[in-house]
N, C-alpha and C. Protein backbone atom coordinates (compact mmCIF):
# COMPACT_ATOMS: atom_id res chain seq x y z
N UNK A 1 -66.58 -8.08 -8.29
CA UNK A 1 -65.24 -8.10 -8.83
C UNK A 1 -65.26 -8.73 -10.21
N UNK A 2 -63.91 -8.50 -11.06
CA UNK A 2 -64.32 -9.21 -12.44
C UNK A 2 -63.90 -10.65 -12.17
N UNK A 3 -64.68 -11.29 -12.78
CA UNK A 3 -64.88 -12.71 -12.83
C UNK A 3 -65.97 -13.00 -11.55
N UNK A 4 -66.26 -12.49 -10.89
CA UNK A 4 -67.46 -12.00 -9.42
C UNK A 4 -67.14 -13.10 -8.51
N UNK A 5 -65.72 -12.84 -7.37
CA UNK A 5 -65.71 -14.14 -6.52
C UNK A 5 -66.31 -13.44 -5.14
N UNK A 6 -66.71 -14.62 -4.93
CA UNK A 6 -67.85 -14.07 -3.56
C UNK A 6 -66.96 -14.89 -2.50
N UNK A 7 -66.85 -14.74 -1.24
CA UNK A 7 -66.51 -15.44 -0.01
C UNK A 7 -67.40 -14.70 1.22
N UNK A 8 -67.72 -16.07 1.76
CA UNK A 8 -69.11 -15.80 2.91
C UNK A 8 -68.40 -16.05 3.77
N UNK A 9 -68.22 -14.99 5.13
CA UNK A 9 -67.04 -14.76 5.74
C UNK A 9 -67.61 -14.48 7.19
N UNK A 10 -67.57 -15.43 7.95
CA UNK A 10 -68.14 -15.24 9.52
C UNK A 10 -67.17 -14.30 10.60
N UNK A 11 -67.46 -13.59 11.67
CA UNK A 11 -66.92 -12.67 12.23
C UNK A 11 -66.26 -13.57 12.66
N UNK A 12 -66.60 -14.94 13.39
CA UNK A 12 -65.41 -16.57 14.00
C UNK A 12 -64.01 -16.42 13.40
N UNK A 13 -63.98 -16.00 11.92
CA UNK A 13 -62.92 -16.01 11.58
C UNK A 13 -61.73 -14.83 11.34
N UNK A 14 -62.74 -13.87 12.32
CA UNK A 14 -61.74 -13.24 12.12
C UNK A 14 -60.77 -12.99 12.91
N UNK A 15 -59.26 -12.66 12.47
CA UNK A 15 -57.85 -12.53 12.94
C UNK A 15 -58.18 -11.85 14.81
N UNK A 16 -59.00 -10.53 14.33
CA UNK A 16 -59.13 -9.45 15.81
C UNK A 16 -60.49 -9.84 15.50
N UNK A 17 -60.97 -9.64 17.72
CA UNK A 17 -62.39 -9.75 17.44
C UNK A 17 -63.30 -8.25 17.27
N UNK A 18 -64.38 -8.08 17.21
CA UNK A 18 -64.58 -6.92 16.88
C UNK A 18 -64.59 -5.90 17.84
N UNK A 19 -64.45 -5.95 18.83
CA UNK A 19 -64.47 -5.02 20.12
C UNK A 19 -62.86 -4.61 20.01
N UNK A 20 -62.09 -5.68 19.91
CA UNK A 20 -60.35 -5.04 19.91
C UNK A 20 -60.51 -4.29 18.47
N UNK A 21 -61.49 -4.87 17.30
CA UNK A 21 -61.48 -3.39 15.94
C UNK A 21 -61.53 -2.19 16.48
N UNK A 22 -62.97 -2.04 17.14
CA UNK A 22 -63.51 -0.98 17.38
C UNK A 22 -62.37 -0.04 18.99
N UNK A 23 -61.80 -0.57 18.79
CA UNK A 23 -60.70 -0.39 20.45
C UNK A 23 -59.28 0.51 19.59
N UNK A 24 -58.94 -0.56 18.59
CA UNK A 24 -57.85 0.34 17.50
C UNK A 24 -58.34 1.54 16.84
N UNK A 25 -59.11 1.40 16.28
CA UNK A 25 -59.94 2.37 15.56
C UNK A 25 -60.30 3.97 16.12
N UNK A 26 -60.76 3.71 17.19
CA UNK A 26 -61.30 5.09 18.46
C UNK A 26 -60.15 5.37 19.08
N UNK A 27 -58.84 4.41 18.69
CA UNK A 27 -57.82 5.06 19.22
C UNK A 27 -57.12 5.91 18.59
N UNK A 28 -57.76 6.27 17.08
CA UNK A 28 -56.65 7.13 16.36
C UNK A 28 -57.98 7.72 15.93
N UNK A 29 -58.99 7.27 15.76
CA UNK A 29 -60.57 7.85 15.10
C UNK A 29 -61.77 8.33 15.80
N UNK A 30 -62.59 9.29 15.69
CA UNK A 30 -63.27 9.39 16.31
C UNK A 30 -64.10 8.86 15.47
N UNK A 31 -65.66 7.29 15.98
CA UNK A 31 -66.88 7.34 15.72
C UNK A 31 -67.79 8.13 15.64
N UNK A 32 -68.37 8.06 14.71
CA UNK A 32 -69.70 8.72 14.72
C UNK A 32 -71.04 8.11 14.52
N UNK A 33 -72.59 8.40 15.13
CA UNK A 33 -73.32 7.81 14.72
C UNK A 33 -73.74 7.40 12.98
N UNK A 34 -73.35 5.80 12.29
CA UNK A 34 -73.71 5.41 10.97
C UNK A 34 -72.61 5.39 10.21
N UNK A 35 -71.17 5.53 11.31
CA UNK A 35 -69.74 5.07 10.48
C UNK A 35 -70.16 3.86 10.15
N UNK A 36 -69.44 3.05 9.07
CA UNK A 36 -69.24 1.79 8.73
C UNK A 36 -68.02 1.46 9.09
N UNK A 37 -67.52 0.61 9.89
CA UNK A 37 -66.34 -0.23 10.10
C UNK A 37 -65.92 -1.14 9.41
N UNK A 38 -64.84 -1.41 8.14
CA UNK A 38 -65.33 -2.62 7.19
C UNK A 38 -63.78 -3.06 8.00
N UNK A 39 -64.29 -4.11 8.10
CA UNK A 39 -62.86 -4.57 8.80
C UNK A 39 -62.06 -5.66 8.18
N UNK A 40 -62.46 -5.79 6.37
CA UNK A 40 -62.07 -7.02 6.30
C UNK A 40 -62.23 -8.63 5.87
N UNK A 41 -61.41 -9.14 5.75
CA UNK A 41 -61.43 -10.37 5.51
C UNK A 41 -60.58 -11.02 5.74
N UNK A 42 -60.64 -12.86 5.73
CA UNK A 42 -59.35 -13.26 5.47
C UNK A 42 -59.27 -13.34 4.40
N UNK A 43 -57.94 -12.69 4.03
CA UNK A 43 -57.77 -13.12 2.08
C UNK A 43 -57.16 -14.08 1.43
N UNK A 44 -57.22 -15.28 2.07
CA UNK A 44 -56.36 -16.51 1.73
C UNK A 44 -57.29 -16.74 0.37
N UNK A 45 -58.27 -16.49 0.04
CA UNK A 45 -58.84 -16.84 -1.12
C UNK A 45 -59.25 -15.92 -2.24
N UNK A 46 -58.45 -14.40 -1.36
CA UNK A 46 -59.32 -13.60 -2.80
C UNK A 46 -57.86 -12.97 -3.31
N UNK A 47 -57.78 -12.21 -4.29
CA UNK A 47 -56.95 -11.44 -4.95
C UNK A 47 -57.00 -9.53 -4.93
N UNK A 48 -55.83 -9.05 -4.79
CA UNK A 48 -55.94 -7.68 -4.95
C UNK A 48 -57.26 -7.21 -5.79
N UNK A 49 -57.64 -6.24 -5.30
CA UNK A 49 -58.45 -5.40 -6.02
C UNK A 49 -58.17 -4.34 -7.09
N UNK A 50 -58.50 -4.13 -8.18
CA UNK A 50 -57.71 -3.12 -9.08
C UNK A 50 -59.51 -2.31 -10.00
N UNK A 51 -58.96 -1.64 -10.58
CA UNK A 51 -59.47 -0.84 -11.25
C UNK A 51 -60.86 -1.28 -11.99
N UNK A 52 -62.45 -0.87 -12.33
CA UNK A 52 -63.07 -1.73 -12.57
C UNK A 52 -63.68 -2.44 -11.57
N UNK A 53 -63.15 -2.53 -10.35
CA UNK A 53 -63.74 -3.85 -9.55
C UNK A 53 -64.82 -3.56 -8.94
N UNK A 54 -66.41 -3.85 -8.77
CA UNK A 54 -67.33 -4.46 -7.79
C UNK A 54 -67.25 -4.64 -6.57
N UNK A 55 -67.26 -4.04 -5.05
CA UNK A 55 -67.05 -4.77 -4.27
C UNK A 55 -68.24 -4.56 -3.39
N UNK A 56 -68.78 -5.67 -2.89
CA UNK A 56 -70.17 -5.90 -1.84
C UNK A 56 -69.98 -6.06 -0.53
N UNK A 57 -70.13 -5.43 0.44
CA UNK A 57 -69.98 -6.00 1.71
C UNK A 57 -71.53 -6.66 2.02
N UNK A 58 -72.06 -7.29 2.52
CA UNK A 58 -73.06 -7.49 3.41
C UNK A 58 -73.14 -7.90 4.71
N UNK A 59 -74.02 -7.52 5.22
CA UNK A 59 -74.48 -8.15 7.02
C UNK A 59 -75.61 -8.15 7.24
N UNK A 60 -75.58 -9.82 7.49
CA UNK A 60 -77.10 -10.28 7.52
C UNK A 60 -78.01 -9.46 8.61
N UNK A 61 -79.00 -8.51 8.07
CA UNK A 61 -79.98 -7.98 9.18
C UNK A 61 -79.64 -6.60 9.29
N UNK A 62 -78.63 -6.23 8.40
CA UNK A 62 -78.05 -4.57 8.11
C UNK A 62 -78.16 -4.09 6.87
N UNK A 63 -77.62 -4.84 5.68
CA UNK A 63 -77.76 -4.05 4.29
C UNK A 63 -76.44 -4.73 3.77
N UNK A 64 -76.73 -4.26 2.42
CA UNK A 64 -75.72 -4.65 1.65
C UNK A 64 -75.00 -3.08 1.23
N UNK A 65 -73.79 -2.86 0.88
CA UNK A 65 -73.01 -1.73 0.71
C UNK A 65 -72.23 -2.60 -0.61
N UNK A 66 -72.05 -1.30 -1.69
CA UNK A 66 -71.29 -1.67 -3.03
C UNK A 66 -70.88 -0.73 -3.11
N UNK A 67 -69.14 -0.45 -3.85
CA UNK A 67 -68.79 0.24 -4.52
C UNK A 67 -67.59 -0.23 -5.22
N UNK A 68 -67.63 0.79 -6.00
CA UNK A 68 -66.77 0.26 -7.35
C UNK A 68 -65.31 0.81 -7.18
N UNK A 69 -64.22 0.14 -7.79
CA UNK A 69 -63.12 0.57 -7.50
C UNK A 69 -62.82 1.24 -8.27
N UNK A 70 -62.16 2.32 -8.53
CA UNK A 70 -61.29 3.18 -9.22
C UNK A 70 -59.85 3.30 -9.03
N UNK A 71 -58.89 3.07 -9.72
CA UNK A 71 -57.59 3.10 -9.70
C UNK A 71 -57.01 4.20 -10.87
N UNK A 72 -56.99 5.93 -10.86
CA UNK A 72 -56.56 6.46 -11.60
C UNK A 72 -55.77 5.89 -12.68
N UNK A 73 -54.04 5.45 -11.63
CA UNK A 73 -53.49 4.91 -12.43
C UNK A 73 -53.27 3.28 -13.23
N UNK A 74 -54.36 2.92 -13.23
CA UNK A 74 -55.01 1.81 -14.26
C UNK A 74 -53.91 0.44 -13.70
N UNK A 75 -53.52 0.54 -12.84
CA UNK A 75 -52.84 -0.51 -12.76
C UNK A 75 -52.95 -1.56 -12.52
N UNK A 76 -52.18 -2.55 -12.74
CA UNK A 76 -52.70 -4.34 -12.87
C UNK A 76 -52.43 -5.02 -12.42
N UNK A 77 -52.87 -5.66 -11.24
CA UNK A 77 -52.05 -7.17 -10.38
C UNK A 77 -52.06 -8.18 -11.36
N UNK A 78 -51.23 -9.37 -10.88
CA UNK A 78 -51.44 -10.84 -10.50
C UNK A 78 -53.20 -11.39 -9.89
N UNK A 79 -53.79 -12.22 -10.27
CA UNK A 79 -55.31 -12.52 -10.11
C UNK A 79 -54.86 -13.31 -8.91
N UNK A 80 -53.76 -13.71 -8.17
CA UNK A 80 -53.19 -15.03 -7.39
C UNK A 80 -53.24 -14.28 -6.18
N UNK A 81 -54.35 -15.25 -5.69
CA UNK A 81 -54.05 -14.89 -4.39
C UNK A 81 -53.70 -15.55 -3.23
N UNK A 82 -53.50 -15.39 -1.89
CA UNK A 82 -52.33 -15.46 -0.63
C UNK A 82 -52.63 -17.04 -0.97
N UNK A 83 -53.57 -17.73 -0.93
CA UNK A 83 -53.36 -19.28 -0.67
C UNK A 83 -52.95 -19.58 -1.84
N UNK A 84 -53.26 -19.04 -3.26
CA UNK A 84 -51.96 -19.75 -4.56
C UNK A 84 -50.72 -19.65 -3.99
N UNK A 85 -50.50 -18.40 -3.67
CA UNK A 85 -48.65 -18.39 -3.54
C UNK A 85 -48.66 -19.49 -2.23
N UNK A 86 -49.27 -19.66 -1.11
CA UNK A 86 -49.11 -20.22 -0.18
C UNK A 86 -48.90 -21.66 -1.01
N UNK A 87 -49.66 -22.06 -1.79
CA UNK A 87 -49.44 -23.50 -2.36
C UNK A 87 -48.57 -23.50 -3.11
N UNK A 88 -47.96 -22.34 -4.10
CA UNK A 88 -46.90 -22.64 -4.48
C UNK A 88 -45.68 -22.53 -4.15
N UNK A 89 -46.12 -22.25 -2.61
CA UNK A 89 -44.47 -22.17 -1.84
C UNK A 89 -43.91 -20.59 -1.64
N UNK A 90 -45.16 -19.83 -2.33
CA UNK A 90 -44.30 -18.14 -2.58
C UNK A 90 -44.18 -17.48 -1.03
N UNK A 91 -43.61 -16.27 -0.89
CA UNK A 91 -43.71 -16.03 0.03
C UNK A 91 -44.10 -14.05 -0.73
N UNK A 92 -44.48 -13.10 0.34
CA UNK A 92 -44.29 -11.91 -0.28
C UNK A 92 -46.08 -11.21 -0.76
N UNK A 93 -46.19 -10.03 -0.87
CA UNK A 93 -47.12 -9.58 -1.70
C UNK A 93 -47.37 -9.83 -3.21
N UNK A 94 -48.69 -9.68 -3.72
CA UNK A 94 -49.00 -9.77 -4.91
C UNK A 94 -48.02 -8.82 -5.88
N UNK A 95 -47.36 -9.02 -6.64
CA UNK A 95 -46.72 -8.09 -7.37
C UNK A 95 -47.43 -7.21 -8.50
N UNK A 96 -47.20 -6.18 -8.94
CA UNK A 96 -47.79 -4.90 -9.54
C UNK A 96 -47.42 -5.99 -11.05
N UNK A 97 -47.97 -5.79 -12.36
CA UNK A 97 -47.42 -6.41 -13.25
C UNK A 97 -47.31 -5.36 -14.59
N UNK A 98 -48.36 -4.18 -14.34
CA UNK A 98 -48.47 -2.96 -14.99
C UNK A 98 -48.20 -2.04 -14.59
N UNK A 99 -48.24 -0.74 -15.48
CA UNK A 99 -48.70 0.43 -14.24
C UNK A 99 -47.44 1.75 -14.18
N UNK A 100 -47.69 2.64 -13.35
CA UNK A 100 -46.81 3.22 -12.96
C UNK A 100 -45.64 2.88 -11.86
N UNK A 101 -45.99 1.77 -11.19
CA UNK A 101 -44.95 1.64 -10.50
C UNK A 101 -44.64 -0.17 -10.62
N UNK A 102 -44.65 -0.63 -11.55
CA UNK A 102 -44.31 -2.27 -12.03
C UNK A 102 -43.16 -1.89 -12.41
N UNK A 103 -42.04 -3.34 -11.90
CA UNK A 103 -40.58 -2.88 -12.44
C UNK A 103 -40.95 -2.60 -13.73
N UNK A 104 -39.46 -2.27 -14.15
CA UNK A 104 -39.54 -1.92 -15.26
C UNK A 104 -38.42 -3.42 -15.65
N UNK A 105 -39.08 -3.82 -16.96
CA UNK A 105 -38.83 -5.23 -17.76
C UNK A 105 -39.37 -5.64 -18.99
């Protein structure tokens, strides 16, 4: 990502465990042998992703997976993410600040 924030992110923490993922998932999806399931994070520490961006998954003893983001329409968050607004009291999604669909102001 730009500015490259990394968060090392144990399955412990996550919200669903992975058997109820894989339970939602096969309920609207069919698996196949060498799908990837990315299921995620908590994002109390990272920020929207936009156009330009880097992103790495890894799993220790599987591989690392990268790809880059593309956003046709070039558009631009807020870098703030869920635990800024959480500390500053915000409530709500990251707001658009560019773009085709940023109020207009």
């Amino acid at each position: 990502m730009n500015g490259e924030l990394k968060q090392d992110f144990n399955t412990d923490d996550m919200a669903h465990n992975i058997a109820r993922c894989i339970e939602w998932v096969t309920s609207i999806h069919t698996l196949e042998p060498g799908d990837i399931l990315a299921t995620g994070t908590n994002h109390r520490g990272l920020s929207s992703f936009m156009n330009g961006d880097v992103v790495e998954l890894e799993t220790q003893g599987l591989g690392k997976l990268r790809f880059n983001v593309r956003d046709e329409l070039k558009r631009v968050w807020l870098r703030e993410t869920r635990l800024d607004q959480q500390r500053a009291g915000k409530e709500g999604p990251t707001p658009q600040v560019s773009g085709k669909y940023a109020p207009a102001g």
